[in-house]
PDB file of N, CA and C in Angstrom:
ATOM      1  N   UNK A   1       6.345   5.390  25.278  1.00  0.00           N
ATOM      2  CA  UNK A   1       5.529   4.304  24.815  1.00  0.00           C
ATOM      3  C   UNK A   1       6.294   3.004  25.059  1.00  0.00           C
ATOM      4  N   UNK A   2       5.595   2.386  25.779  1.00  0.00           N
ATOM      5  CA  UNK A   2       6.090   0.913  25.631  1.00  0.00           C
ATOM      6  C   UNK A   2       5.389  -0.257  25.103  1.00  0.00           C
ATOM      7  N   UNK A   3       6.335  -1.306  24.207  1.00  0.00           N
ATOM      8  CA  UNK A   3       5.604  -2.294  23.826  1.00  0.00           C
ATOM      9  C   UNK A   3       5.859  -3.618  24.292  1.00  0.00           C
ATOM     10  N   UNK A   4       5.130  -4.300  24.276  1.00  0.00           N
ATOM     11  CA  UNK A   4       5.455  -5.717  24.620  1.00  0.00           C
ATOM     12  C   UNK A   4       5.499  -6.831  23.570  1.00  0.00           C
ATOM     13  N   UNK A   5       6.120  -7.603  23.214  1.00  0.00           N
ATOM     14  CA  UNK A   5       6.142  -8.699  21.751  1.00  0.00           C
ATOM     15  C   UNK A   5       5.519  -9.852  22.577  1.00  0.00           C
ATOM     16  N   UNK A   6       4.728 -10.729  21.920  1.00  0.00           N
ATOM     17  CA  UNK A   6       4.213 -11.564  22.568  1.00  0.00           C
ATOM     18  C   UNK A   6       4.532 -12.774  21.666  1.00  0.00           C
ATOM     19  N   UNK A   7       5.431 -13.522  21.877  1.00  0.00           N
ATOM     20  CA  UNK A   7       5.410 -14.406  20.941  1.00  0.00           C
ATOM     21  C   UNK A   7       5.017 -15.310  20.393  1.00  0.00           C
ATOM     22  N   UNK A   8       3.862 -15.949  21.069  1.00  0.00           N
ATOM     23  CA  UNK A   8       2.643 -16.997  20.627  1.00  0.00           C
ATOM     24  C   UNK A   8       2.171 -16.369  20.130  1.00  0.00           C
ATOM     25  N   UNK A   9       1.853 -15.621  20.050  1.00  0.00           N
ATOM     26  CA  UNK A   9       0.601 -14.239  18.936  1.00  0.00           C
ATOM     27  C   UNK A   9       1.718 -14.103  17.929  1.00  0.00           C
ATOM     28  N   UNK A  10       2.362 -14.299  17.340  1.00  0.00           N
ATOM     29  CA  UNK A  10       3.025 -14.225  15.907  1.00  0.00           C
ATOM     30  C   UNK A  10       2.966 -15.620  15.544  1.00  0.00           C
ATOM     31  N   UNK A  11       2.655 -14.622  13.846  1.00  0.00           N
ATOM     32  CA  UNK A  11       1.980 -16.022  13.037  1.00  0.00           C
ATOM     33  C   UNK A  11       3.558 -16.453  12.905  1.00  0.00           C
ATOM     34  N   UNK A  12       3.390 -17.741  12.238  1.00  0.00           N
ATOM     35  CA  UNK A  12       4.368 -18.676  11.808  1.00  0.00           C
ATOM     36  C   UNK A  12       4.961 -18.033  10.566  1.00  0.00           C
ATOM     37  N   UNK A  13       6.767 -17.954   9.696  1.00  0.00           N
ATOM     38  CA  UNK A  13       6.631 -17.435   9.137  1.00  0.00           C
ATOM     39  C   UNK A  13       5.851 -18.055   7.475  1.00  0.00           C
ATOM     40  N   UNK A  14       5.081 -19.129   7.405  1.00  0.00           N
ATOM     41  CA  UNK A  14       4.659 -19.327   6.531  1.00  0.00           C
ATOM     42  C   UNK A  14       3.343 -18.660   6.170  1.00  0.00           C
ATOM     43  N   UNK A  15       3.058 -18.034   7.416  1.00  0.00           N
ATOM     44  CA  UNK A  15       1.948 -17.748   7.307  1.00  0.00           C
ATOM     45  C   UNK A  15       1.392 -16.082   7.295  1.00  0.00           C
ATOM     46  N   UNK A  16       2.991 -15.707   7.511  1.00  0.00           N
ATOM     47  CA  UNK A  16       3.010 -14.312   7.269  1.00  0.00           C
ATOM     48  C   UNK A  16       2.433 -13.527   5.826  1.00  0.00           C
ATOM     49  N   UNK A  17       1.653 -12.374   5.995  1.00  0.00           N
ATOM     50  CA  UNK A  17       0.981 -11.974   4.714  1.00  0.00           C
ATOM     51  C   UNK A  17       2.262 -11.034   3.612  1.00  0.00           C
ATOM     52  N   UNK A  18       2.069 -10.659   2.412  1.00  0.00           N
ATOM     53  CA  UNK A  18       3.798 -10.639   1.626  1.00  0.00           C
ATOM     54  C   UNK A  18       3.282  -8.777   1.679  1.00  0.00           C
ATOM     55  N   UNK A  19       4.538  -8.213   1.685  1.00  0.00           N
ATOM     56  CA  UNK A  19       4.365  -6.932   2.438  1.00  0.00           C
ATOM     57  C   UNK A  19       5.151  -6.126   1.072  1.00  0.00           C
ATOM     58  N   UNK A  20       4.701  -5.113   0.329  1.00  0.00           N
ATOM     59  CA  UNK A  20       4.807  -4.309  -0.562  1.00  0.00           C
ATOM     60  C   UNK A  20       5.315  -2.737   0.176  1.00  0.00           C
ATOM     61  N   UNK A  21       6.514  -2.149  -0.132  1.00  0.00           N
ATOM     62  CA  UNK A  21       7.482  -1.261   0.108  1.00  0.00           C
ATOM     63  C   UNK A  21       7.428  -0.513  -0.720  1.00  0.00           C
ATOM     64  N   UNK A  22       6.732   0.542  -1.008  1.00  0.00           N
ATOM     65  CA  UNK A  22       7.105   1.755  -2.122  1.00  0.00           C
ATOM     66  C   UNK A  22       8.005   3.154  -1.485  1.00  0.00           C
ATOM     67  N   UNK A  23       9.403   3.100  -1.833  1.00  0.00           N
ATOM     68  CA  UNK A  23      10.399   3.864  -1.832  1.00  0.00           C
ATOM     69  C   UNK A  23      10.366   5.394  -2.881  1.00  0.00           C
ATOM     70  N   UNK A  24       9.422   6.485  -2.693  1.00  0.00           N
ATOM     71  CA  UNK A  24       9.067   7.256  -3.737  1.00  0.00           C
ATOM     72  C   UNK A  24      10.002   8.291  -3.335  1.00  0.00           C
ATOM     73  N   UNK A  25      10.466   8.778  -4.605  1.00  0.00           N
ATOM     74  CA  UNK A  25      11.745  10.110  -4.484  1.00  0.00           C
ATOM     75  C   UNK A  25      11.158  11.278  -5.579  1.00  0.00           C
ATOM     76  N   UNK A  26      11.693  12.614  -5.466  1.00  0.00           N
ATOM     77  CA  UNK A  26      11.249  13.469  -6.494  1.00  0.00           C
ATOM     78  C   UNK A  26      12.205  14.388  -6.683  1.00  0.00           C
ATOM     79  N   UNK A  27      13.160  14.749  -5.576  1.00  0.00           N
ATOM     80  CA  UNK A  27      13.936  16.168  -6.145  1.00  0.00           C
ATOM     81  C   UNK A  27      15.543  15.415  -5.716  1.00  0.00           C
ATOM     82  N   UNK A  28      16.206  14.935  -6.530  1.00  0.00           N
ATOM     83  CA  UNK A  28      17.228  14.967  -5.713  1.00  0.00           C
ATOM     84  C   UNK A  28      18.301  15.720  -5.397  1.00  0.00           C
ATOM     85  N   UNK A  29      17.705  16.770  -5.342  1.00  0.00           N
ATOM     86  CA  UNK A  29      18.912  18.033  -4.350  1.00  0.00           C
ATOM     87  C   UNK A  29      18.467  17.871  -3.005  1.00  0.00           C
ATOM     88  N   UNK A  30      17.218  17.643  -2.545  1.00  0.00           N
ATOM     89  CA  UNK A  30      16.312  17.287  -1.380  1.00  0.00           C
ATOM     90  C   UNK A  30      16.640  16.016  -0.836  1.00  0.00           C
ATOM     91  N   UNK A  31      16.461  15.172  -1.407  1.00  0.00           N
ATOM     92  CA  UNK A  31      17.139  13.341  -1.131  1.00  0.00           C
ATOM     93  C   UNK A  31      17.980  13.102  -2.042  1.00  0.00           C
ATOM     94  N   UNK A  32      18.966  13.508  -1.608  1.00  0.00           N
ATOM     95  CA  UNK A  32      20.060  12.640  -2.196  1.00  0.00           C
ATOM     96  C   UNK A  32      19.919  10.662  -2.111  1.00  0.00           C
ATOM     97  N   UNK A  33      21.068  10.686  -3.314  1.00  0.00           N
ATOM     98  CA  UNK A  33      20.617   9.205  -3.775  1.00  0.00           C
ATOM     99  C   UNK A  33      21.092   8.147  -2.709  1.00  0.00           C
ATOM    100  N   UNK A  34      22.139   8.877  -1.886  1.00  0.00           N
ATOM    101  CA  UNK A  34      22.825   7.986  -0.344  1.00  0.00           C
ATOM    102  C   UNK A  34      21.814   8.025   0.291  1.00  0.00           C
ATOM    103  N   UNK A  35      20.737   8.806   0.661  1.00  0.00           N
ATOM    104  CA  UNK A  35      19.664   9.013   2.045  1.00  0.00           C
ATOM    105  C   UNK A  35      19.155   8.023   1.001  1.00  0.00           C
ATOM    106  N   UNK A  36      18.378   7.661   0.218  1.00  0.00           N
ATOM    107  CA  UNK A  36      17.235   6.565  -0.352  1.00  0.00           C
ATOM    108  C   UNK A  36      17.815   5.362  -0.203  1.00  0.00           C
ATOM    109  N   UNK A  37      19.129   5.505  -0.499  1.00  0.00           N
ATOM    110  CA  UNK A  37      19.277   4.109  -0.427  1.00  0.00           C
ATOM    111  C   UNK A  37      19.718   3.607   0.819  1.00  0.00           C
ATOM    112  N   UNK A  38      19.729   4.355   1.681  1.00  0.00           N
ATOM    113  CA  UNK A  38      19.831   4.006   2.933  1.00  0.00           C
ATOM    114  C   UNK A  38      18.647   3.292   3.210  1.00  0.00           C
ATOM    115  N   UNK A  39      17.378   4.209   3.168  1.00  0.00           N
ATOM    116  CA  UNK A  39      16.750   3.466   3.556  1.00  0.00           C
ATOM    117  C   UNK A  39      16.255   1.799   2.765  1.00  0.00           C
ATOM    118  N   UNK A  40      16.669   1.857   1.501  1.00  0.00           N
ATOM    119  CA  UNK A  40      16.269   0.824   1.130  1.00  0.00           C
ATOM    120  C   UNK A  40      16.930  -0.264   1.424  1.00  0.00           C
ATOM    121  N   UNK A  41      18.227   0.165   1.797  1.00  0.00           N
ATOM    122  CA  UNK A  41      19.173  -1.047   2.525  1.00  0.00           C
ATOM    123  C   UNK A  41      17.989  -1.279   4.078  1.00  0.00           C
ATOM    124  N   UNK A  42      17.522  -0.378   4.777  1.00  0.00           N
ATOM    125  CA  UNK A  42      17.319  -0.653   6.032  1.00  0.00           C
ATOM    126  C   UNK A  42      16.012  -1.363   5.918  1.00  0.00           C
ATOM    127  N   UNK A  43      14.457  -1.059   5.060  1.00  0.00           N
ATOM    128  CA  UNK A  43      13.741  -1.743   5.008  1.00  0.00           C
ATOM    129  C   UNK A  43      14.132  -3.531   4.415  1.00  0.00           C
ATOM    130  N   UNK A  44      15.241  -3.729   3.463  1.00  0.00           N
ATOM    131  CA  UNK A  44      15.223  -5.129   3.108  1.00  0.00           C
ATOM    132  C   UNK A  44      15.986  -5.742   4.103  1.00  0.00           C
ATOM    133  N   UNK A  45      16.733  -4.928   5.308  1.00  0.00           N
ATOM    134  CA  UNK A  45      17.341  -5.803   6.233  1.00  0.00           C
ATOM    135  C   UNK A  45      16.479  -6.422   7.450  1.00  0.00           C
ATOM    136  N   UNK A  46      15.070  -6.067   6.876  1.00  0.00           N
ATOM    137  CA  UNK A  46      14.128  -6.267   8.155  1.00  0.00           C
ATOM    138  C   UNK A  46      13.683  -7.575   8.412  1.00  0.00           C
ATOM    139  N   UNK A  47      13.505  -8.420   9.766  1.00  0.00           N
ATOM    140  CA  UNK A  47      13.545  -9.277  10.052  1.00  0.00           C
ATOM    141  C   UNK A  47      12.216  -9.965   9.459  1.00  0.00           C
ATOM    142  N   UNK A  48      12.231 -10.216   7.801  1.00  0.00           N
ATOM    143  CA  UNK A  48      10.974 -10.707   7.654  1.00  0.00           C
ATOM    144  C   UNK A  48      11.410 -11.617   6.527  1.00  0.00           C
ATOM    145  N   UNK A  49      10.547 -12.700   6.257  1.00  0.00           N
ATOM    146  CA  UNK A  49      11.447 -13.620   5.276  1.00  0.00           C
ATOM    147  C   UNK A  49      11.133 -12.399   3.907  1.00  0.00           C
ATOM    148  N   UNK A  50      12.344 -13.113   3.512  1.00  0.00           N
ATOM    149  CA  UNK A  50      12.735 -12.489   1.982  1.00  0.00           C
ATOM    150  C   UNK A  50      11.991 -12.921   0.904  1.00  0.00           C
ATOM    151  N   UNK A  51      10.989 -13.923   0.708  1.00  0.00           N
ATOM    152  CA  UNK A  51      10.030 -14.287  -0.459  1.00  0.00           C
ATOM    153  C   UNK A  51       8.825 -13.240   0.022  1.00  0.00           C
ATOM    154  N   UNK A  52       8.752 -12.775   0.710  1.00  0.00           N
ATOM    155  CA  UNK A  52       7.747 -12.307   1.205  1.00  0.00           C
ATOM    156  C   UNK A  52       7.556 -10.517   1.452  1.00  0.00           C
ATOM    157  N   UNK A  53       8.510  -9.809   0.631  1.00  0.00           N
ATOM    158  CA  UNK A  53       9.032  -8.758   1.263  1.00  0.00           C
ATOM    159  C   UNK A  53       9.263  -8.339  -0.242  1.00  0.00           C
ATOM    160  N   UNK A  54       8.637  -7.408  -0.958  1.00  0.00           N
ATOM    161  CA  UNK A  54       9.045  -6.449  -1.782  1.00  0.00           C
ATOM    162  C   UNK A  54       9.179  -5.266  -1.641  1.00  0.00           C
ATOM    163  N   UNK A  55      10.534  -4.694  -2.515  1.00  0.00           N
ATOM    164  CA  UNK A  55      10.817  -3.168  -2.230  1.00  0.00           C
ATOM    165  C   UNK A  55      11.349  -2.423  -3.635  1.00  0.00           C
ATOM    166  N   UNK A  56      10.010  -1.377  -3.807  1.00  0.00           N
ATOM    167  CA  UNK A  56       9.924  -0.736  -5.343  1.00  0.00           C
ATOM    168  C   UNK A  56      10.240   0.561  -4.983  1.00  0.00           C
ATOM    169  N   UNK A  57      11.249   0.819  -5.797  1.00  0.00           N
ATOM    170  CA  UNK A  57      11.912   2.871  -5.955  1.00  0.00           C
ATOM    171  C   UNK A  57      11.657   2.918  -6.938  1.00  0.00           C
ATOM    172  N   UNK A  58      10.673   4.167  -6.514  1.00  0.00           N
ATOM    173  CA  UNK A  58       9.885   4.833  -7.341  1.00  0.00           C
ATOM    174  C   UNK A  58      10.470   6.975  -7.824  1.00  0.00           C
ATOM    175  N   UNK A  59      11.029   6.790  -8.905  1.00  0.00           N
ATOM    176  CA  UNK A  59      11.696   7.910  -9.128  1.00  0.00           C
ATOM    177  C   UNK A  59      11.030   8.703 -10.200  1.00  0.00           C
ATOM    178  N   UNK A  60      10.925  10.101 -10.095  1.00  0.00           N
ATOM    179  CA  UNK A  60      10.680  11.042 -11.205  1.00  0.00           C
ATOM    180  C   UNK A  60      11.532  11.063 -12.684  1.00  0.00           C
ATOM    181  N   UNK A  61      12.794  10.442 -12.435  1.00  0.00           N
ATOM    182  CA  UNK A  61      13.948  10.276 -13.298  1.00  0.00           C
ATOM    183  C   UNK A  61      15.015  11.989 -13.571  1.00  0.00           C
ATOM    184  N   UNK A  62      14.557  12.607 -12.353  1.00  0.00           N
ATOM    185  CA  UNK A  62      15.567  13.856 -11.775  1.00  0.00           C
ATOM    186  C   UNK A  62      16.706  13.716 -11.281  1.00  0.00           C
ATOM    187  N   UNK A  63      17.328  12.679 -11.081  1.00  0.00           N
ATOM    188  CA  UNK A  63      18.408  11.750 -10.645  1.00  0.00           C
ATOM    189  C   UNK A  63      19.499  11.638 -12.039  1.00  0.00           C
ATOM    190  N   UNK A  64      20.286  12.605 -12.072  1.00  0.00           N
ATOM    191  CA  UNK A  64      21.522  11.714 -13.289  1.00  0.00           C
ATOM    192  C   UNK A  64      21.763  10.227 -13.120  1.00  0.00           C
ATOM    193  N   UNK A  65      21.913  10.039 -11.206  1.00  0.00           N
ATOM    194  CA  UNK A  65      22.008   8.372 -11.035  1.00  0.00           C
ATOM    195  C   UNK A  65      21.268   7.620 -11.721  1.00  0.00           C
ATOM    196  N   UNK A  66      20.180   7.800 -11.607  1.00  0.00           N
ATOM    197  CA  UNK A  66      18.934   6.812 -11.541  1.00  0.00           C
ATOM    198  C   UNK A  66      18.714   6.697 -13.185  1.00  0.00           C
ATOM    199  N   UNK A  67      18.484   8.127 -13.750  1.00  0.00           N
ATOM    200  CA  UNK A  67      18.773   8.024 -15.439  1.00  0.00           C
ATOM    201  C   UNK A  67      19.723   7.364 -15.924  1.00  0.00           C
ATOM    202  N   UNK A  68      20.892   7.194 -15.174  1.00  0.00           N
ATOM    203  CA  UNK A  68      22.094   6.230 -15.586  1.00  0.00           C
ATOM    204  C   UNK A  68      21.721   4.744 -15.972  1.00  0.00           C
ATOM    205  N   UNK A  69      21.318   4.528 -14.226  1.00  0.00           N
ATOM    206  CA  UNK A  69      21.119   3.216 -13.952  1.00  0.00           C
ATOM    207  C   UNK A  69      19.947   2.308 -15.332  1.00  0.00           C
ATOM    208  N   UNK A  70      18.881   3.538 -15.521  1.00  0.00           N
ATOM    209  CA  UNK A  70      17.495   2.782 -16.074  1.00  0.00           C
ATOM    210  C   UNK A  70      17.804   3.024 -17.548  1.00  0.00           C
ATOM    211  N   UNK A  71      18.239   3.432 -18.039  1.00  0.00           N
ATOM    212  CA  UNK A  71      18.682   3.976 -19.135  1.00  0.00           C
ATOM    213  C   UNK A  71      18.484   2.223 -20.374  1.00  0.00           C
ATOM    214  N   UNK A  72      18.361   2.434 -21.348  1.00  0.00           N
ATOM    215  CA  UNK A  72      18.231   1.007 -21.854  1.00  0.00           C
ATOM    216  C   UNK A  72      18.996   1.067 -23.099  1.00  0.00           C
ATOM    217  N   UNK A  73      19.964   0.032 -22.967  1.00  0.00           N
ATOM    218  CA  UNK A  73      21.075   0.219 -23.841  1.00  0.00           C
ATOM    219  C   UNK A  73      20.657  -0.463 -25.429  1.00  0.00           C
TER     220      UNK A  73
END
């Protein structure tokens, strides 16, 4: 497959529409907590402005990590 970028055909970035990321996990013996957050490092490094770009992990709370992290003191 090949693509071509055309760069007059990209909107301006003000005018870019704001782009919603749901990061969903469930077993982590299956995804470990390094593979998720890999990717969540790799979707927020994406060339798109940053007001415009949300990214939600979404966990079962099967994670000791994640129970750590959310835990409310």
């Amino acid at each position: 497959m090949n693509r071509t970028v055309v760069p007059e055909r990209l909107l301006p970035d003000g005018e870019l529409p704001t782009i919603d990321v749901f990061v969903c996990t469930a077993d982590p013996n299956k995804e470990p907590t390094v593979e998720i957050m890999n990717t969540v490092i790799l979707v927020v490094a994406l060339d798109y402005p940053p007001e415009k770009l949300h990214v939600y992990v979404s966990d079962d709370a099967g994670s000791d990590a994640t129970l750590c992290c959310t835990r409310k003191a």
